[in-house]
C-alpha atoms as a PDB file:
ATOM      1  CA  UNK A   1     242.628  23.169  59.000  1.00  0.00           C
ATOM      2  CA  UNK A   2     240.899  22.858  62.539  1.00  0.00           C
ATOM      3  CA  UNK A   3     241.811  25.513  65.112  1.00  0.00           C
ATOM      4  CA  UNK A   4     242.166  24.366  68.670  1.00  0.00           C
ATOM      5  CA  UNK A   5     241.377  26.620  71.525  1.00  0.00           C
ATOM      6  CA  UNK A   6     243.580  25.402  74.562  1.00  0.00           C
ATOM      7  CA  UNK A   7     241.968  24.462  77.754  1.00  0.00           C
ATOM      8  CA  UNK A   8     243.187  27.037  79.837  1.00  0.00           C
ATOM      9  CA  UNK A   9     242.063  29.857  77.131  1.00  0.00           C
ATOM     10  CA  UNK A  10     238.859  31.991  78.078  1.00  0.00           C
ATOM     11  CA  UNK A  11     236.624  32.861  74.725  1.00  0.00           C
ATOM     12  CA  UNK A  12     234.742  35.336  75.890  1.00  0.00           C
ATOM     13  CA  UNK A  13     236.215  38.584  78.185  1.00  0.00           C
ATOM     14  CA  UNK A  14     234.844  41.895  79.585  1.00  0.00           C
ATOM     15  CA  UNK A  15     237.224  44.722  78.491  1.00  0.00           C
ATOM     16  CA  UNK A  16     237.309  48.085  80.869  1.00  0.00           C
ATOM     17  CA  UNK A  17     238.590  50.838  79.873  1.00  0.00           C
ATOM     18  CA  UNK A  18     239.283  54.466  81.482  1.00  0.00           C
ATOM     19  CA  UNK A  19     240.377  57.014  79.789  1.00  0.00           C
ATOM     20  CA  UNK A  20     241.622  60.421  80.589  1.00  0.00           C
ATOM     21  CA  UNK A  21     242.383  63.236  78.354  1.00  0.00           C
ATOM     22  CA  UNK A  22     243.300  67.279  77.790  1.00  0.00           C
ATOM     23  CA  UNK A  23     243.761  69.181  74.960  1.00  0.00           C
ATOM     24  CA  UNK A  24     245.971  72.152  75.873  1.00  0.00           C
ATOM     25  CA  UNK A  25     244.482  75.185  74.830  1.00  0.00           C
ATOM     26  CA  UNK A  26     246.603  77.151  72.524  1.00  0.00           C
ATOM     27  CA  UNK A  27     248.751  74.222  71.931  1.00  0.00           C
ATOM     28  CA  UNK A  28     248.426  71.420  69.284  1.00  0.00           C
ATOM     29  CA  UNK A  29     249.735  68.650  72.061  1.00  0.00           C
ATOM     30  CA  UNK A  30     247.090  66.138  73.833  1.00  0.00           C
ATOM     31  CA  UNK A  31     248.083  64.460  76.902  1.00  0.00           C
ATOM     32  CA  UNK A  32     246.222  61.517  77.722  1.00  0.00           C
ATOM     33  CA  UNK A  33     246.495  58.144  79.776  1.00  0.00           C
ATOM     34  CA  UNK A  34     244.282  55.482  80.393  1.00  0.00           C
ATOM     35  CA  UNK A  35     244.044  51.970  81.873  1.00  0.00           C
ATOM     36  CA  UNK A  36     242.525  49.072  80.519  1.00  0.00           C
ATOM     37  CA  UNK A  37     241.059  45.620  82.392  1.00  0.00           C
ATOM     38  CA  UNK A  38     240.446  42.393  81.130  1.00  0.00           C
ATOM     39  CA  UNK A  39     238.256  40.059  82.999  1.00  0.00           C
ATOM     40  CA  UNK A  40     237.112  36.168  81.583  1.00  0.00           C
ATOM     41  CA  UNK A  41     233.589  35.572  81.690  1.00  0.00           C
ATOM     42  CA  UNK A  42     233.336  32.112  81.602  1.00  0.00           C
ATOM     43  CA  UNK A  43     235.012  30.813  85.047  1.00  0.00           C
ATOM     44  CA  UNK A  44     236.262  31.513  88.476  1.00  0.00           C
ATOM     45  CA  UNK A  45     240.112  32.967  87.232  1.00  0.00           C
ATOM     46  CA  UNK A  46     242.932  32.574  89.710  1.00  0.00           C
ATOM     47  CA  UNK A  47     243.155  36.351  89.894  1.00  0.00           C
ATOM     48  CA  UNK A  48     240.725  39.010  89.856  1.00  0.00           C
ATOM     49  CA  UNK A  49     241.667  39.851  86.243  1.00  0.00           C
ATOM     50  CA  UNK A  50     243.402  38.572  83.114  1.00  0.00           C
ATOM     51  CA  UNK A  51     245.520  41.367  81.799  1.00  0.00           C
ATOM     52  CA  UNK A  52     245.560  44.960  83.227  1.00  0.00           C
ATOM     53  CA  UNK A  53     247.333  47.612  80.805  1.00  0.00           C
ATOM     54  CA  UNK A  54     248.546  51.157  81.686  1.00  0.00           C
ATOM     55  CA  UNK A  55     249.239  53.526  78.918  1.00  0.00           C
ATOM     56  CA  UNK A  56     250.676  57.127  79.105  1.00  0.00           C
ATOM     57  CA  UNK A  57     251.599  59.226  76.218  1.00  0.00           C
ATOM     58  CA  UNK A  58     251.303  62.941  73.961  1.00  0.00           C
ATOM     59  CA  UNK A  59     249.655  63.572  70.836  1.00  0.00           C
ATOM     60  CA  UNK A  60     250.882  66.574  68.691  1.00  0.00           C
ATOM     61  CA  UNK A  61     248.409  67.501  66.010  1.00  0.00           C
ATOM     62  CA  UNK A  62     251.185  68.297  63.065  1.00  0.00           C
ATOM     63  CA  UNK A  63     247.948  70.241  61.460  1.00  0.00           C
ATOM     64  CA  UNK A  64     244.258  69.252  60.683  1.00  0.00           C
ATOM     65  CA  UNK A  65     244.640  65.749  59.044  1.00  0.00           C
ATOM     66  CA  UNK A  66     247.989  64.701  60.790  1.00  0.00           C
ATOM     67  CA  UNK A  67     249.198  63.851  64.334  1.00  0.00           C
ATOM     68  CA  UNK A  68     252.086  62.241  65.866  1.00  0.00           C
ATOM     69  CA  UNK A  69     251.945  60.146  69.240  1.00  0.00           C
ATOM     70  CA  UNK A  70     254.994  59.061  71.682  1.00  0.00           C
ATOM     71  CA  UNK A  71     253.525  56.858  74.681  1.00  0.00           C
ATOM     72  CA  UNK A  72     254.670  54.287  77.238  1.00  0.00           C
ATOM     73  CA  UNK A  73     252.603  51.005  78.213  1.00  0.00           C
ATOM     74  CA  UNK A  74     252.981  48.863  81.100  1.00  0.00           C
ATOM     75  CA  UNK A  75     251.127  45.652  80.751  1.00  0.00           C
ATOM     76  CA  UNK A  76     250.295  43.194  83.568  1.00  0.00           C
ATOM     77  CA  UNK A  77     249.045  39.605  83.553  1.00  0.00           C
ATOM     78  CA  UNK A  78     249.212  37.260  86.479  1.00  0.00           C
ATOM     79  CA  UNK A  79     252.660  35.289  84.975  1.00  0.00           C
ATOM     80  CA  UNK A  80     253.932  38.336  83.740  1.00  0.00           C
ATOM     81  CA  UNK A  81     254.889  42.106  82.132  1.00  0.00           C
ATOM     82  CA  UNK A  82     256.011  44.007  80.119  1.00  0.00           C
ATOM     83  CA  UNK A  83     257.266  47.379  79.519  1.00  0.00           C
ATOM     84  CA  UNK A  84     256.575  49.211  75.745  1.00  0.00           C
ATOM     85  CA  UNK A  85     257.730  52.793  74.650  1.00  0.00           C
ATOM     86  CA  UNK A  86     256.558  53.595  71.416  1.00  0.00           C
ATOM     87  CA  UNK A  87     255.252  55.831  68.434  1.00  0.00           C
ATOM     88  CA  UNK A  88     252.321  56.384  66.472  1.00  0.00           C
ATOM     89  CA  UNK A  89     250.741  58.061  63.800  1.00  0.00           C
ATOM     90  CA  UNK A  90     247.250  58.956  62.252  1.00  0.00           C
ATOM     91  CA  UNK A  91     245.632  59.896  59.369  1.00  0.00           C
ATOM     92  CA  UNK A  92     242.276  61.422  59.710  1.00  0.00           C
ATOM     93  CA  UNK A  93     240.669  62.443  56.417  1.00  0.00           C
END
């Protein structure tokens, strides 16, 4: 099986991330929120960047090797969005 890549598709990308968090003392929650910017390498684009994503959320650190996470993403290209609310969970051993 051969895998095409489409014209229009960049390979290679530049991903930017910033990221700001604070763990509130005396607490076990974690606010945080970054934003994340991804720019093709290999031509002029039509825009100044190919996806831009926005994430806000909470971590709650259930107790040393478990912690819950409830966040909300906005993610931008230059056709489109969309909105995400979600969940996660880790596992740190």
């Amino acid at each position: 099986m051969t895998y095409a890549v489409p014209e229009n598709a960049y390979l290679w990308h530049l991903v930017s991330k910033l990221t700001l968090a604070y763990a509130i003392p005396e607490t076990p929650l974690s606010p945080y929120a970054y934003v994340e910017m991804t720019n093709p390498l290999e031509a002029a684009p039509a825009s100044w960047y190919d996806e831009l994503c926005y994430r806000a959320g909470l971590d709650w650190s259930v107790n040393q090797h478990n912690t819950l996470g409830l966040y909300y993403e906005f993610s931008h290209t230059p056709d489109s969005y969309f909105h995400l609310i979600g969940i996660g969970y880790t596992l740190s051993f």
